[in-house]
Protein backbone atom coordinates (compact mmCIF):
# COMPACT_ATOMS: atom_id res chain seq x y z
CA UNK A 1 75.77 136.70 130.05
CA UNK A 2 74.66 137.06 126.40
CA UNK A 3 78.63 138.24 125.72
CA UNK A 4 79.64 134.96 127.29
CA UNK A 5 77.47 133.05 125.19
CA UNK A 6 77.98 134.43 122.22
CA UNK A 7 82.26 134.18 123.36
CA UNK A 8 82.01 130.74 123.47
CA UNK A 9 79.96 129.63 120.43
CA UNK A 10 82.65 131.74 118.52
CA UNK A 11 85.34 129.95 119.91
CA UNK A 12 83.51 126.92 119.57
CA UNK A 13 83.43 127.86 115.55
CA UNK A 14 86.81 128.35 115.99
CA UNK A 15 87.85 125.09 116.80
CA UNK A 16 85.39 123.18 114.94
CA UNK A 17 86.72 125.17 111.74
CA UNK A 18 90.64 124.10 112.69
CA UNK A 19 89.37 120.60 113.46
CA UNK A 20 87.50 120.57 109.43
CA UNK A 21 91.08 121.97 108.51
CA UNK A 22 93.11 119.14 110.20
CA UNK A 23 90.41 116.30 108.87
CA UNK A 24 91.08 117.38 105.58
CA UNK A 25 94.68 117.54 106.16
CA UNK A 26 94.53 114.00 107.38
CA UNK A 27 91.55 112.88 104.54
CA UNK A 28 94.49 114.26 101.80
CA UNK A 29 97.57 112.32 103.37
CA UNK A 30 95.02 108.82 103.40
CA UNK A 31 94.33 109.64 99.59
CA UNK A 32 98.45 109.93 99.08
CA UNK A 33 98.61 106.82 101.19
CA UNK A 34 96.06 104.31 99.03
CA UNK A 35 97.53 106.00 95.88
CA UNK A 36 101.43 105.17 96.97
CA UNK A 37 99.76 101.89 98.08
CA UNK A 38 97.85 100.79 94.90
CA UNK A 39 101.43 101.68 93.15
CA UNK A 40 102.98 99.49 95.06
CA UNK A 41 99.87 96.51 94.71
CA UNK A 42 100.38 97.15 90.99
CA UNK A 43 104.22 96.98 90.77
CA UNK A 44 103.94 93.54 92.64
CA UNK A 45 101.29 92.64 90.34
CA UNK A 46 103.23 93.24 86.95
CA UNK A 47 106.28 92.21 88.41
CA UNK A 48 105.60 88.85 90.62
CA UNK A 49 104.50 86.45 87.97
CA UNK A 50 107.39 86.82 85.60
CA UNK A 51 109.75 86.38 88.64
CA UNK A 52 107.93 83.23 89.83
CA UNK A 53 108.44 81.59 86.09
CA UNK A 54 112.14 82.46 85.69
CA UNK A 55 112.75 80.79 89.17
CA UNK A 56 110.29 77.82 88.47
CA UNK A 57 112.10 77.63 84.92
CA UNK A 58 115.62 77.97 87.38
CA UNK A 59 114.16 75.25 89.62
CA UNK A 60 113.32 72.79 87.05
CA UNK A 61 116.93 72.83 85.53
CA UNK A 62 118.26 72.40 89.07
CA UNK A 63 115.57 69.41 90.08
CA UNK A 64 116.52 67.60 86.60
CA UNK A 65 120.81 67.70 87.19
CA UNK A 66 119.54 66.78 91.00
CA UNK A 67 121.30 62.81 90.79
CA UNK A 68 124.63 64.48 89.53
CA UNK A 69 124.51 67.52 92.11
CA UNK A 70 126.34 67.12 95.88
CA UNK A 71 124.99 68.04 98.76
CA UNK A 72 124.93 71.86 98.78
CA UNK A 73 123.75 72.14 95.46
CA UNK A 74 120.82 69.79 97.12
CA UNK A 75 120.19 72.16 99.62
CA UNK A 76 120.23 75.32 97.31
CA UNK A 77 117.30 73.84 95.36
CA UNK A 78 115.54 73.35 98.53
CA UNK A 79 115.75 76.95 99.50
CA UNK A 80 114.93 78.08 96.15
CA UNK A 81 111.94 75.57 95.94
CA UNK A 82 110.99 77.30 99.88
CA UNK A 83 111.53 80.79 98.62
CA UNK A 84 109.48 80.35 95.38
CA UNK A 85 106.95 78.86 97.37
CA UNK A 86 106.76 82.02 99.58
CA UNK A 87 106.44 84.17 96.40
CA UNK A 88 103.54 82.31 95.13
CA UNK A 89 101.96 82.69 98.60
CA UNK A 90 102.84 86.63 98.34
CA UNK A 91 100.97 86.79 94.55
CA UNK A 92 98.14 84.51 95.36
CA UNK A 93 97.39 87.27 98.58
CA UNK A 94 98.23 90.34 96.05
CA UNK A 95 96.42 89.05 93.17
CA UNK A 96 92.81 87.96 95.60
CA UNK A 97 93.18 91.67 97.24
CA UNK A 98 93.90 93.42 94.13
């Protein structure tokens, strides 16, 4: 009966020690994760407001030659005014989170 006992807490260790092995496994891949994450947070970061002004600057040109333009040329500066408008959005939820 002892034998038994005994059998089982060491088995018992046994797994407990390869579950601490996998946790830290896991705890090591979340550390790579926020670190490949933050990169990423930062890149947007540096990159995002200098891309914004270059297309606001791009915008601005388009908006003032607007009475000579034709149609299409109408509708490109709407989609760039939507997609700048989605990059702000983007920054403003980088910039508050980073």
């Amino acid at each position: 009966m002892a034998l038994a006992t005994l059998s089982e807490q060491v088995v018992a260790h046994i797994e407990l020690r390869q579950k601490k092995e996998e946790l830290e496994q896991e705890k090591q891949q979340i550390k790579t994760l926020i670190q490949k994450l933050d990169d990423v947070m930062l890149f947007v970061n540096q990159q995002l407001p200098a891309a914004i002004k270059n297309l606001e600057f791009a915008e601005k040109q388009l908006v003032q030659d607007a009475p000579q333009n034709k149609y299409l040329e109408l509708e490109s500066i709407q989609i760039l005014q939507e997609n700048l408008a989605r990059l702000k959005n983007i920054y403003s939820v980088v910039s508050k989170n980073r």
